[in-house]
N, C-alpha and C. Protein backbone atom coordinates (compact mmCIF):
# COMPACT_ATOMS: atom_id res chain seq x y z
N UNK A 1 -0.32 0.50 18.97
CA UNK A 1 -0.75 0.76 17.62
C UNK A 1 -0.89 2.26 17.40
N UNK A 2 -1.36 2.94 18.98
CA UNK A 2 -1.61 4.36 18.18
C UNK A 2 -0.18 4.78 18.07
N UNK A 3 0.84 4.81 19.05
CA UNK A 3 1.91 5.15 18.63
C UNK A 3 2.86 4.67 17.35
N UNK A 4 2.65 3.68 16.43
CA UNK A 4 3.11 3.42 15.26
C UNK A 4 1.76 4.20 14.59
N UNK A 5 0.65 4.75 14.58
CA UNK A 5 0.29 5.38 13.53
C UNK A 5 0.93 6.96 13.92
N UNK A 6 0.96 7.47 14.62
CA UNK A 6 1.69 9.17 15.25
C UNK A 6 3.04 8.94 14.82
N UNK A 7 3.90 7.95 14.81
CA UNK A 7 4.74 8.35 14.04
C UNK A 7 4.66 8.21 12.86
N UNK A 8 4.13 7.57 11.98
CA UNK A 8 3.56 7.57 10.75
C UNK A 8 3.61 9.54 10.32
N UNK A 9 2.43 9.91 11.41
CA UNK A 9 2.22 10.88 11.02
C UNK A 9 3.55 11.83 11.22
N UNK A 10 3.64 11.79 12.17
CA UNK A 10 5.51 12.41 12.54
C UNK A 10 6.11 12.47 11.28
N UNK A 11 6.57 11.24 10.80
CA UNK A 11 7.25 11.44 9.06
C UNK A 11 6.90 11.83 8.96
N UNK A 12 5.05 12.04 8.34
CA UNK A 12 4.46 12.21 7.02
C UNK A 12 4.97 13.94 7.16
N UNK A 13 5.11 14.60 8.20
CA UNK A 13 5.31 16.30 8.32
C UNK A 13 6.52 16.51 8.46
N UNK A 14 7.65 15.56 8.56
CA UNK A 14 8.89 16.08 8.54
C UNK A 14 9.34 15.92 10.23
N UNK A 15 8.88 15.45 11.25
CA UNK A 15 9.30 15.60 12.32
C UNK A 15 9.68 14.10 12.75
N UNK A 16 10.41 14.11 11.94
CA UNK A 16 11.50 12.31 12.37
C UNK A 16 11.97 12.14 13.67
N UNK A 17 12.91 12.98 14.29
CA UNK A 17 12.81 12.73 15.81
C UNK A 17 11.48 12.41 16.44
N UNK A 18 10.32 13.00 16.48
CA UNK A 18 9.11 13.10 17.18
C UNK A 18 8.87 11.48 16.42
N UNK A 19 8.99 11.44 15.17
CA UNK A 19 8.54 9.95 15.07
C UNK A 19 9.23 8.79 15.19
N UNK A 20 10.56 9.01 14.81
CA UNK A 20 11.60 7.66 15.99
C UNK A 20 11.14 7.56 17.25
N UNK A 21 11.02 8.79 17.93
CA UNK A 21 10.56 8.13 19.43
C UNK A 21 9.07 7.62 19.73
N UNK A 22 7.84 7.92 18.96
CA UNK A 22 7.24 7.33 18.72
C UNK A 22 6.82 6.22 18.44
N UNK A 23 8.31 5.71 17.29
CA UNK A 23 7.97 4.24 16.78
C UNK A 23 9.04 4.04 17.74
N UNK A 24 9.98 4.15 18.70
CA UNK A 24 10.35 3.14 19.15
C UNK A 24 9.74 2.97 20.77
N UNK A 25 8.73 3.84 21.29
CA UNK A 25 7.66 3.82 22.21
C UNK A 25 7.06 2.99 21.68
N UNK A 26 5.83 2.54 20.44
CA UNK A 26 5.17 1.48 20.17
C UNK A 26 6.32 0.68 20.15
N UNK A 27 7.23 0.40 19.66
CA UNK A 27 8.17 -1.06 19.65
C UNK A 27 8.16 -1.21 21.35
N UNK A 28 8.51 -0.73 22.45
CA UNK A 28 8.46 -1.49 23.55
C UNK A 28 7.44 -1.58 24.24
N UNK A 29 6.39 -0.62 23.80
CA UNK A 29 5.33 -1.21 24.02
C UNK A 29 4.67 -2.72 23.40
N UNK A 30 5.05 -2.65 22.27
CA UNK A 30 4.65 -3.96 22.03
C UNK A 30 5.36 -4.93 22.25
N UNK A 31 6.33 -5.19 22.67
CA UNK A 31 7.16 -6.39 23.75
C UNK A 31 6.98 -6.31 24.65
N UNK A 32 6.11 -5.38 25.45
CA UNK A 32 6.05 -5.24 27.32
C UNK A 32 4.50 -6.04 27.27
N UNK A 33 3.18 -5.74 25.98
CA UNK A 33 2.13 -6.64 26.15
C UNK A 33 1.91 -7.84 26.42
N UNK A 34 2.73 -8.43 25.32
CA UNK A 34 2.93 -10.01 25.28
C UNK A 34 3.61 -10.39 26.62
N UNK A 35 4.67 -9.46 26.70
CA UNK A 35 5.29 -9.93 28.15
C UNK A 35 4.74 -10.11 29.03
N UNK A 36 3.72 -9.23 29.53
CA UNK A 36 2.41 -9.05 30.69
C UNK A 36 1.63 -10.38 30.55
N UNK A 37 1.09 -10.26 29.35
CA UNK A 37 0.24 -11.16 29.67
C UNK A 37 0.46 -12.86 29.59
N UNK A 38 1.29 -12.75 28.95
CA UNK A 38 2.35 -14.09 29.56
C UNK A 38 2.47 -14.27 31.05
N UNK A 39 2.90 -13.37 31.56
CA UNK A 39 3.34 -13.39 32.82
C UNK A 39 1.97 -13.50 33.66
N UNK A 40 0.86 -13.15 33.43
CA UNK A 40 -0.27 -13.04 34.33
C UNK A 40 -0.87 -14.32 33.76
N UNK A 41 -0.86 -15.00 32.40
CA UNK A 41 -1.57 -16.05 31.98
C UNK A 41 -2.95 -15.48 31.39
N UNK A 42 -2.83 -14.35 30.84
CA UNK A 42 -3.52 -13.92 30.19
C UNK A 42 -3.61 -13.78 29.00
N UNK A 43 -2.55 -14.53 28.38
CA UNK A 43 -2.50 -14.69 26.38
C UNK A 43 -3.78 -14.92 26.07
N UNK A 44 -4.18 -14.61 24.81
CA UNK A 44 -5.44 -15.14 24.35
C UNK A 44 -4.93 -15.21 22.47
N UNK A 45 -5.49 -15.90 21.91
CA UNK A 45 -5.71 -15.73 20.30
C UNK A 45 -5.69 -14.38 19.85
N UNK A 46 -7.16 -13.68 20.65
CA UNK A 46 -7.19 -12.60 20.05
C UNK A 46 -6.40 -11.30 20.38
N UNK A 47 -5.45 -11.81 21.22
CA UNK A 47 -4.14 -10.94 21.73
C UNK A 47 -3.37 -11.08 20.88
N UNK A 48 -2.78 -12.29 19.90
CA UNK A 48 -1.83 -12.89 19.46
C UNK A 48 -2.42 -12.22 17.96
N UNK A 49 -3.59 -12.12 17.37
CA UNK A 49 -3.47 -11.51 16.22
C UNK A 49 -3.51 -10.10 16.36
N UNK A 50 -3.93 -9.80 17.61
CA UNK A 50 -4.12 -8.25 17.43
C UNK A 50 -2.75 -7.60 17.49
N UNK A 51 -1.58 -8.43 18.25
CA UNK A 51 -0.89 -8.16 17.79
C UNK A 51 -0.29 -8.09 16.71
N UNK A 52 -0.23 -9.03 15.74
CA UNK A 52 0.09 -9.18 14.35
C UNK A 52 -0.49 -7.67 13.67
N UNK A 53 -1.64 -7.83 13.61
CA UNK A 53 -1.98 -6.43 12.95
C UNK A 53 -1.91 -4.76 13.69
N UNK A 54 -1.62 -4.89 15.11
CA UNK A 54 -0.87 -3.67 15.56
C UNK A 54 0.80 -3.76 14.76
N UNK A 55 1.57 -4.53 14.58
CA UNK A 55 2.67 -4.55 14.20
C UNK A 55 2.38 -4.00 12.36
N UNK A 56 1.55 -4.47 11.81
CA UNK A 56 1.25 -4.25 10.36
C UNK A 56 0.91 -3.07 10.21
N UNK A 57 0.20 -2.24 11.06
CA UNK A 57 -0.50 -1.20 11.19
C UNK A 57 0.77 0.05 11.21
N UNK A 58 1.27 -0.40 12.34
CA UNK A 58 2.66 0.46 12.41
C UNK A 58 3.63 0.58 11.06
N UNK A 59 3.77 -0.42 10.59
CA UNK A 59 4.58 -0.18 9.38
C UNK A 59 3.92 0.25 8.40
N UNK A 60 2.87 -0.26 7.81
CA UNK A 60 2.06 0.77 6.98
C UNK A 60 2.38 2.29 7.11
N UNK A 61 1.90 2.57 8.64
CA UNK A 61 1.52 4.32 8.65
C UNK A 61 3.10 4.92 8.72
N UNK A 62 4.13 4.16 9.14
CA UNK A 62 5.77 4.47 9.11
C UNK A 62 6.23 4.35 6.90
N UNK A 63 5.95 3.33 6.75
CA UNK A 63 6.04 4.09 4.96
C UNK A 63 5.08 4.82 4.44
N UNK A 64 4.02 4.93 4.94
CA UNK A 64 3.28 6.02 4.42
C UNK A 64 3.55 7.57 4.62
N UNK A 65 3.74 7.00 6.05
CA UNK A 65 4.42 8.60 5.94
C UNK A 65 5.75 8.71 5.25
N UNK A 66 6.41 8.16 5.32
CA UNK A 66 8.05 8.43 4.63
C UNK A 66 7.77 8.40 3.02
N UNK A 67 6.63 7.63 2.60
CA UNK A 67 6.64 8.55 1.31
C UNK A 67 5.67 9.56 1.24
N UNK A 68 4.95 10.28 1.78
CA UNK A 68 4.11 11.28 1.87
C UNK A 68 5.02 12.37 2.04
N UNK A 69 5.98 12.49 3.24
CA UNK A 69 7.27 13.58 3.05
C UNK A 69 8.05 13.65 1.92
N UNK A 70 8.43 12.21 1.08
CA UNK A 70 9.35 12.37 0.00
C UNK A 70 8.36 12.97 -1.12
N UNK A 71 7.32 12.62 -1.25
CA UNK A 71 6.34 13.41 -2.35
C UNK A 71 6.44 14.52 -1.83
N UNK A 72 6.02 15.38 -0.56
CA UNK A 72 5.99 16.58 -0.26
C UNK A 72 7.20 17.48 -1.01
N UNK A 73 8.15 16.74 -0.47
CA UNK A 73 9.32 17.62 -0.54
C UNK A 73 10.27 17.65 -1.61
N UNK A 74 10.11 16.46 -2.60
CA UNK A 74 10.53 16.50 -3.36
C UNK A 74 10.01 16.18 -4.76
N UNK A 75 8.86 16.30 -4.61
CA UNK A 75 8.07 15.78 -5.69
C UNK A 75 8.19 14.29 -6.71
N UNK A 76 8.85 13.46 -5.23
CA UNK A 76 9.44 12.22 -6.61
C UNK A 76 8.65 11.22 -6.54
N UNK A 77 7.37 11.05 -7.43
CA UNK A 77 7.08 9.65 -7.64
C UNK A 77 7.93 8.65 -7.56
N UNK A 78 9.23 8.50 -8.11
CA UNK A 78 10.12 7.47 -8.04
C UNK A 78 10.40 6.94 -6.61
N UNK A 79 10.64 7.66 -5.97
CA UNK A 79 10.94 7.39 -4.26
C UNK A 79 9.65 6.89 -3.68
N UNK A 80 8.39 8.06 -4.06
CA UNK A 80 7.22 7.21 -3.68
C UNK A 80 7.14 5.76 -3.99
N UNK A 81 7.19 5.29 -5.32
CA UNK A 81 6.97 4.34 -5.74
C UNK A 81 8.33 3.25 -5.22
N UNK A 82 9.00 3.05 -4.97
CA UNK A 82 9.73 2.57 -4.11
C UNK A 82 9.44 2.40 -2.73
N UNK A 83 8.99 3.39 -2.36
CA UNK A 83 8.77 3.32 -0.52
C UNK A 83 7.03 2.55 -0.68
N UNK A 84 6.60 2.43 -1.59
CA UNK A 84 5.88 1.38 -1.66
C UNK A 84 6.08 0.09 -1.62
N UNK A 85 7.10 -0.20 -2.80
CA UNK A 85 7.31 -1.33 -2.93
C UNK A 85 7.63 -1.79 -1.51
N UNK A 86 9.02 -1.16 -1.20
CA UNK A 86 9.21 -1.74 0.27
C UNK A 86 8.59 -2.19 0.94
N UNK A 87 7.49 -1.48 1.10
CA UNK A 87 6.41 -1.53 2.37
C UNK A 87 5.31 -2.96 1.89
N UNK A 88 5.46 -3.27 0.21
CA UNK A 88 4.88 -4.54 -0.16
C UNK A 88 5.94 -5.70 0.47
N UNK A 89 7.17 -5.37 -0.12
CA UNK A 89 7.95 -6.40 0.73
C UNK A 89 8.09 -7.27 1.67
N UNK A 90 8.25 -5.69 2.48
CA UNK A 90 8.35 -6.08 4.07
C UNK A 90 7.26 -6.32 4.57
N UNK A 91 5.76 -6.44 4.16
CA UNK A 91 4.68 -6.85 4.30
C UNK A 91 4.64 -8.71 3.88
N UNK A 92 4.77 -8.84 2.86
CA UNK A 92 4.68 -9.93 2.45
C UNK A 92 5.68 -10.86 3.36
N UNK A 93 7.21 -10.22 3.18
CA UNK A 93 8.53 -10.90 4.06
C UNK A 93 7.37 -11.03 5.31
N UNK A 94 6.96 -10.34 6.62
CA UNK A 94 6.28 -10.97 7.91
C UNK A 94 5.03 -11.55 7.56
N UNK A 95 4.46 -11.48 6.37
CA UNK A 95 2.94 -12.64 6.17
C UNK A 95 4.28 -13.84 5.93
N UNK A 96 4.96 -14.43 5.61
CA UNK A 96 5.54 -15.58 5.15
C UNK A 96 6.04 -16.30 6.37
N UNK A 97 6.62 -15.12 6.89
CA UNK A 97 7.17 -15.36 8.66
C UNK A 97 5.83 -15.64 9.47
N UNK A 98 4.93 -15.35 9.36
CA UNK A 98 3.90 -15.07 10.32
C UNK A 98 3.06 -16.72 10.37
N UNK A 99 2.91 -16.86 8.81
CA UNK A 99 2.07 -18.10 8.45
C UNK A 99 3.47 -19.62 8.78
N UNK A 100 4.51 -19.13 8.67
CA UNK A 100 5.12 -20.26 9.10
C UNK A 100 5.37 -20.33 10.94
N UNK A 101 5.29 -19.55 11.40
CA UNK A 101 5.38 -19.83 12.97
C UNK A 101 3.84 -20.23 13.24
N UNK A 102 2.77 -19.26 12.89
CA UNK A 102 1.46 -20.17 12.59
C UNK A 102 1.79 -21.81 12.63
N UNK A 103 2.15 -22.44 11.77
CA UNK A 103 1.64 -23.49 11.00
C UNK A 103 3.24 -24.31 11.96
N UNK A 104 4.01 -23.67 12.80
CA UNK A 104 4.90 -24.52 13.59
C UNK A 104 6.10 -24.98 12.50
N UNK A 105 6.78 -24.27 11.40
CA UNK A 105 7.89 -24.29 10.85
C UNK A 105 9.18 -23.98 11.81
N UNK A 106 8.82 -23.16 12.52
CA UNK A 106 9.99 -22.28 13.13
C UNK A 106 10.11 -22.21 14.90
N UNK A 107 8.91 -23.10 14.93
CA UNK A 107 9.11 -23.31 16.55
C UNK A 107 10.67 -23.44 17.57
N UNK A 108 11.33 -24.16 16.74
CA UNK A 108 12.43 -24.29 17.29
C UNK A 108 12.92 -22.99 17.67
N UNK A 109 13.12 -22.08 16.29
CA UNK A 109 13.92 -20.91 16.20
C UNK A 109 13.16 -19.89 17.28
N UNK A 110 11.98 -19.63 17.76
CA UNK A 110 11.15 -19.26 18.18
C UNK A 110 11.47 -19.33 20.35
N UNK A 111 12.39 -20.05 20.07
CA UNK A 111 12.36 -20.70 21.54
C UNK A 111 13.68 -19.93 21.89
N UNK A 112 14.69 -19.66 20.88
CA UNK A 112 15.79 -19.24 20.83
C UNK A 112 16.05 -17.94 21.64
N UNK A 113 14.79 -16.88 20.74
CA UNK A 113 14.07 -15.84 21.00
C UNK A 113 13.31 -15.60 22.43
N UNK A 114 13.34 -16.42 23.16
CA UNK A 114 12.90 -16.15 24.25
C UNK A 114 13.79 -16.98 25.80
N UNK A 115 13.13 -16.41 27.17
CA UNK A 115 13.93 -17.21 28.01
C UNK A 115 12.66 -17.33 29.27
N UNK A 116 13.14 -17.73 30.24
CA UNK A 116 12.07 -18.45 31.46
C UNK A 116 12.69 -17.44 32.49
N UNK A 117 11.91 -16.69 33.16
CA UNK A 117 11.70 -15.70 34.03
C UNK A 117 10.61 -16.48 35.13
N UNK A 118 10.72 -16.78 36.44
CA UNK A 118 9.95 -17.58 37.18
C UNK A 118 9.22 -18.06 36.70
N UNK A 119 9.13 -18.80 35.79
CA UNK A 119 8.31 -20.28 35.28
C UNK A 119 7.41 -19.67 33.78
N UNK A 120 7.69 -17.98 33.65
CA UNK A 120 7.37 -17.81 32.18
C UNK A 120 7.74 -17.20 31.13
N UNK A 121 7.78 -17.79 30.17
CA UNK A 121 8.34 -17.50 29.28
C UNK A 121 8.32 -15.75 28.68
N UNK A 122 9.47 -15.65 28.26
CA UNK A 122 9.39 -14.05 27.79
C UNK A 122 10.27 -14.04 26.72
N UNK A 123 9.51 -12.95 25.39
CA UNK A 123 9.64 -13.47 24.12
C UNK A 123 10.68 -11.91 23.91
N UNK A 124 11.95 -11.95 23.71
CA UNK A 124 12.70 -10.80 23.65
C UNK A 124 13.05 -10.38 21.98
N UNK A 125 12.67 -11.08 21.39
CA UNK A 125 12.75 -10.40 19.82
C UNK A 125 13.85 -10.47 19.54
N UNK A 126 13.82 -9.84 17.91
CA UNK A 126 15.39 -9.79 17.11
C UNK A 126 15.23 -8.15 16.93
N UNK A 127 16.60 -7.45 16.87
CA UNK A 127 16.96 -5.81 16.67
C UNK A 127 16.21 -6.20 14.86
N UNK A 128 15.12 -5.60 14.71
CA UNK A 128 14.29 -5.53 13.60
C UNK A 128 14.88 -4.44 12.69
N UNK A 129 15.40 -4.31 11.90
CA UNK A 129 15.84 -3.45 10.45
C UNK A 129 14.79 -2.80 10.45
N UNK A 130 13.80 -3.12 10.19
CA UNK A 130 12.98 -1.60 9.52
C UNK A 130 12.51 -1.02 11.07
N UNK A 131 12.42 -1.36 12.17
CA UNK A 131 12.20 -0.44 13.15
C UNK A 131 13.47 0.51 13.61
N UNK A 132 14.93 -0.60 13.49
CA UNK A 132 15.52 0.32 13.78
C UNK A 132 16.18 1.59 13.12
N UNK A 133 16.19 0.71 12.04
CA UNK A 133 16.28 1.24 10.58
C UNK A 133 16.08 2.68 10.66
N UNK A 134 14.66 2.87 10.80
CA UNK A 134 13.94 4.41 10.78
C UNK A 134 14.36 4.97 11.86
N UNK A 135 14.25 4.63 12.94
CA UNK A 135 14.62 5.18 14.35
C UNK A 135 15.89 5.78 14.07
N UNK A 136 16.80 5.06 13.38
CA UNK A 136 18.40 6.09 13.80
C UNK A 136 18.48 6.38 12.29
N UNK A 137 18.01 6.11 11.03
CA UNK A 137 18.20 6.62 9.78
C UNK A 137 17.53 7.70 10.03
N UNK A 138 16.13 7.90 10.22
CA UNK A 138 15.24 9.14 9.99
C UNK A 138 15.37 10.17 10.29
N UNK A 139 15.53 10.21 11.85
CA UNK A 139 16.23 11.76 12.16
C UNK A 139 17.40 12.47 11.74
N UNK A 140 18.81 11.34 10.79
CA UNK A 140 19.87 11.89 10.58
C UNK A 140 19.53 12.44 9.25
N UNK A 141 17.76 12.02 8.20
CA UNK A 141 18.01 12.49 7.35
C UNK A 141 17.97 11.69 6.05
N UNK A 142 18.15 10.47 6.35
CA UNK A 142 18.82 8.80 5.69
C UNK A 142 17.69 8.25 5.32
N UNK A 143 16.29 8.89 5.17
CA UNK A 143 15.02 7.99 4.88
C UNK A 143 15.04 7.33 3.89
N UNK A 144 15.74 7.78 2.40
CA UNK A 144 16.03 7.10 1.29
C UNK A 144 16.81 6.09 1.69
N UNK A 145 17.86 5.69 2.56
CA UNK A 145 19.19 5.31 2.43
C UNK A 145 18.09 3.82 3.14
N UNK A 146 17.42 4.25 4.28
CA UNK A 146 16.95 2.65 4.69
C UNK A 146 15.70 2.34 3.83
N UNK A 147 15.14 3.11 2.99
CA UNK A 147 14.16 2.57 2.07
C UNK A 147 15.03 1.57 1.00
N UNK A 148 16.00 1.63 0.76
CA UNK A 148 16.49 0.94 0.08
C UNK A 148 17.11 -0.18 0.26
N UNK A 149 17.80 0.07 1.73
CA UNK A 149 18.26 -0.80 2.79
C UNK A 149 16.62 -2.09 2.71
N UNK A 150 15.85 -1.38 2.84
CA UNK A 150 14.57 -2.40 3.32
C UNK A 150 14.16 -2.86 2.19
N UNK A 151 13.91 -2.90 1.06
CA UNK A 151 13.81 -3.12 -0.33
C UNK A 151 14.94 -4.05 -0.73
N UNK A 152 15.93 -4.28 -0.08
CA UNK A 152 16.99 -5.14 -0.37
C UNK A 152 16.34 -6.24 0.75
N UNK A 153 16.78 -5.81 1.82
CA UNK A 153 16.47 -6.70 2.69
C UNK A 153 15.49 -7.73 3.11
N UNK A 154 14.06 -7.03 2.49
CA UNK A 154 12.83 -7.47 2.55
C UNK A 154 12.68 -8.73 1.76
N UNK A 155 13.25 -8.42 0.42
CA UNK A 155 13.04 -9.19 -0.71
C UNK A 155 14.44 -10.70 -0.68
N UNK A 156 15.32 -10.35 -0.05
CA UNK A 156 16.23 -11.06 0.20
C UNK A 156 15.74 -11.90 1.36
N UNK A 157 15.14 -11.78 2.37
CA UNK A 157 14.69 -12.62 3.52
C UNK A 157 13.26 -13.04 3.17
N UNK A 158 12.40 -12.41 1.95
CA UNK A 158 11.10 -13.46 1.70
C UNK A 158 11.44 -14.92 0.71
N UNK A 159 12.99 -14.35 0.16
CA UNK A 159 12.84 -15.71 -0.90
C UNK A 159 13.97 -16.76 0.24
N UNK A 160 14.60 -16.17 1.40
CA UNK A 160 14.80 -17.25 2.06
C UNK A 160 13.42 -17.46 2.76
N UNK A 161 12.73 -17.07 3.29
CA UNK A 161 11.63 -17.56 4.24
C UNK A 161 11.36 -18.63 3.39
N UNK A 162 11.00 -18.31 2.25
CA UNK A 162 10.07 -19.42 1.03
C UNK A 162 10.95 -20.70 0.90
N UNK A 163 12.25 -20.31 0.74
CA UNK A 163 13.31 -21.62 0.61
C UNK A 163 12.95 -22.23 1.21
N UNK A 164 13.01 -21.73 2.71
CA UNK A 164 13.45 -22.44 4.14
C UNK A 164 12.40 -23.38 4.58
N UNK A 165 10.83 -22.45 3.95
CA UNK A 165 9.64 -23.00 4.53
C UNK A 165 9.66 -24.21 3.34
N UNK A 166 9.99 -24.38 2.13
CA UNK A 166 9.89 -25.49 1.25
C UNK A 166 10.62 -26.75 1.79
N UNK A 167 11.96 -25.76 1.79
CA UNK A 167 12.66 -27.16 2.28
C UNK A 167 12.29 -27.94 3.61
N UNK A 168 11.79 -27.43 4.59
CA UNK A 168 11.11 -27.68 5.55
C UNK A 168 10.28 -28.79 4.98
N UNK A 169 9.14 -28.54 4.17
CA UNK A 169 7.94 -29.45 3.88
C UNK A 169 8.82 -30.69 3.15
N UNK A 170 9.54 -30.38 2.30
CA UNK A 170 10.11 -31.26 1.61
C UNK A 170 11.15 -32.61 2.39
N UNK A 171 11.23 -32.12 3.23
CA UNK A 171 11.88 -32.70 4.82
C UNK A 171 11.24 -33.74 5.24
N UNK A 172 10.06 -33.36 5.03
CA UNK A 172 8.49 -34.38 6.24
C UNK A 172 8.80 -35.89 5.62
N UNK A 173 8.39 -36.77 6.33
CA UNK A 173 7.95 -37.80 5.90
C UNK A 173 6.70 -38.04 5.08
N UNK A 174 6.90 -38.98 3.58
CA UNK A 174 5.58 -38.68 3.02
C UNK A 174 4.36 -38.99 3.54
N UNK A 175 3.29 -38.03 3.41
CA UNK A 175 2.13 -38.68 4.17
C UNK A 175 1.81 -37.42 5.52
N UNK A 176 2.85 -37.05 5.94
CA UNK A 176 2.95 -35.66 7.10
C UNK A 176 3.42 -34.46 6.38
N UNK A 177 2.70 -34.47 5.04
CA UNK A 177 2.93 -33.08 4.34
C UNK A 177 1.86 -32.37 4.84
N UNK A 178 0.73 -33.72 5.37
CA UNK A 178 -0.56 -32.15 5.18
C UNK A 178 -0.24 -31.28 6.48
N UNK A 179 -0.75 -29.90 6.23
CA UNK A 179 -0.67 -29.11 7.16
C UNK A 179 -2.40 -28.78 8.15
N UNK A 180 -2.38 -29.16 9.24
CA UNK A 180 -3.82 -28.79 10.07
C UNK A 180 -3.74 -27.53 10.04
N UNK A 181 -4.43 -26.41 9.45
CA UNK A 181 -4.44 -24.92 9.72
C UNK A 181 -5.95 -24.88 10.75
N UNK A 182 -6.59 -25.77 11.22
CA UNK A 182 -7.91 -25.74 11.82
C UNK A 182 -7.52 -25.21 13.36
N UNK A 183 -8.07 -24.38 13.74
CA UNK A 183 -8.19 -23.38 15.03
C UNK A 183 -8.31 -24.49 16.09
N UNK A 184 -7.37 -24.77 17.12
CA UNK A 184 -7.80 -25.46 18.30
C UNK A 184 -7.71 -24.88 19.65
C-alpha cells in the first residue's frame, strides 16, 4: 500500500519513471502476500479485505496524482475532471467485481486464475490495464492517452460485470435467488 501511495506521489511531481516502478513494486508485492500466506495457511478475512483496500488505495493515490500533475502543468480542469471520472469508474468496475466473487458469481472464473504448487493454491492474476497501463504509458508521457484508455475501459467492463452478474441471478432456479451475504 505504501508503495501505491509513493507512486501516487511520484506522478503527482512529474517523476513517472520513479512512479511506474513504484506501482509496479506494490503490484508484486501484492501477489507475493496472498501468495505467502496461502502457502503458510495463513489467509485470514482480514488479509483478504485489507487487501481489497490496499489495491483501492493504490489507485486512488495513482489518479490523484495523474491529475494533480495535469492541473499543475497544464492548468486543465477538463483532464482533471476526467481523470476523476476514471478513477470513479474503475472504482466502481472492481466494487462490482469484488461483490460478485464475494457473493461466489465468478468462482469458476476465479480458479482459472490460479494453479496448485505442492498442494496450494496460487492466485496469478490478469495483466491489469490500469496498472499496466500507467507503468509503460506514464513514463513515455501518454498519461492522457491511458486516462482515456481507462474511462473507456472501465465503463465498458462495469456494464458487462452488471450484465453478467444479472444474467447469472436470472439463471438460478426460482427460490435460490436469495443471496447469504452473512459472514461465516
Amino acid at each position: 500500500m505504501l508503495c501505491g501511495l509513493f507512486a501516487g506521489v511520484g506522478y503527482a511531481v512529474g517523476w513517472f519513471l520513479i512512479g511506474s516502478l513504484l506501482l509496479f513494486l506494490s503490484h508484486v508485492l501484492d501477489c507475493t502476500d496472498g501468495n505467502l500466506a496461502r502457502a503458510q495457511g495463513k489467509s485470514s478475512s482480514y488479509g483478504k479485505w485489507l487487501d481489497l483496500v490496499g489495491d483501492r488505495v493504490t489507485e486512488v493515490s495513482v489518479f490523484f496524482g495523474a491529475g494533480i500533475n495535469l492541473y499543475r502543468n497544464e492548468m486543465s480542469y477538463e483532464w482533471v475532471l476526467l481523470t476523476l471520472l476514471a478513477l470513479l469508474f474503475i472504482i466502481l468496475y472492481y466494487y462490482v467485481v469484488d461483490i460478485g466473487l464475494a457473493i461466489g458469481f465468478s468462482e469458476r472464473q476465479q480458479r482459472v486464475t490460479a494453479f496448485k504448487l505442492k498442494s496450494v493454491h496460487i492466485k496469478w492474476g490478469l495483466l491489469e490495464p490500469v496498472l499496466y497501463g500507467f507503468i509503460v504509458l506514464a513514463p513515455l508521457g501518454l498519461v492522457k492517452v491511458q486516462i482515456v484508455m481507462i474511462s473507456i475501459l472501465s465503463v465498458l467492463g462495469l456494464v458487462y460485470q452488471v450484465y453478467r452478474n444479472y444474467s447469472y441471478i436470472e439463471s438460478m432456479p426460482k427460490g435460490h435467488k436469495e443471496i447469504d451475504l452473512s459472514n461465516k
